[in-house]
Protein backbone atom coordinates (compact mmCIF):
# COMPACT_ATOMS: atom_id res chain seq x y z
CA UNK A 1 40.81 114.26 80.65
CA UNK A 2 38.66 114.91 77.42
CA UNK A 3 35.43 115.77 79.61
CA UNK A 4 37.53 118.01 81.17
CA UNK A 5 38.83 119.48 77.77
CA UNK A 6 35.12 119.32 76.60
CA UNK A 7 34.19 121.96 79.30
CA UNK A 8 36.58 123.91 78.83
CA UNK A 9 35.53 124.35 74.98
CA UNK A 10 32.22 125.19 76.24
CA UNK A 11 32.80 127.58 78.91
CA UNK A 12 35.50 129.58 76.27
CA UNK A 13 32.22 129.07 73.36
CA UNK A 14 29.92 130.31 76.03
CA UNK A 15 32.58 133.62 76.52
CA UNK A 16 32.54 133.87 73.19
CA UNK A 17 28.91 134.22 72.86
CA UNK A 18 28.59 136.33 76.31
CA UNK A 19 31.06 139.09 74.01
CA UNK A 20 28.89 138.88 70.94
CA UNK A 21 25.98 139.73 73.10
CA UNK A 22 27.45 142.19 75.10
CA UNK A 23 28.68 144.16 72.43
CA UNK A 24 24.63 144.13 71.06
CA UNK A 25 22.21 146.01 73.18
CA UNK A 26 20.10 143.53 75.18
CA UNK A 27 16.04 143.04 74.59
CA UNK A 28 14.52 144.75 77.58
């Protein structure tokens, strides 16, 4: 159960982050 719960910090962290980049224009 607390890998589980592990991931599923991570993948809502990752989200997070995904957001935060989003809302900043990409290097191209």
């Amino acid at each position: 159960m607390s890998g589980a719960h592990i991931v599923e910090n991570t993948n809502t962290e990752n989200t997070n982050i995904s957001r935060t980049t989003a809302s900043t224009p990409p290097p191209q």
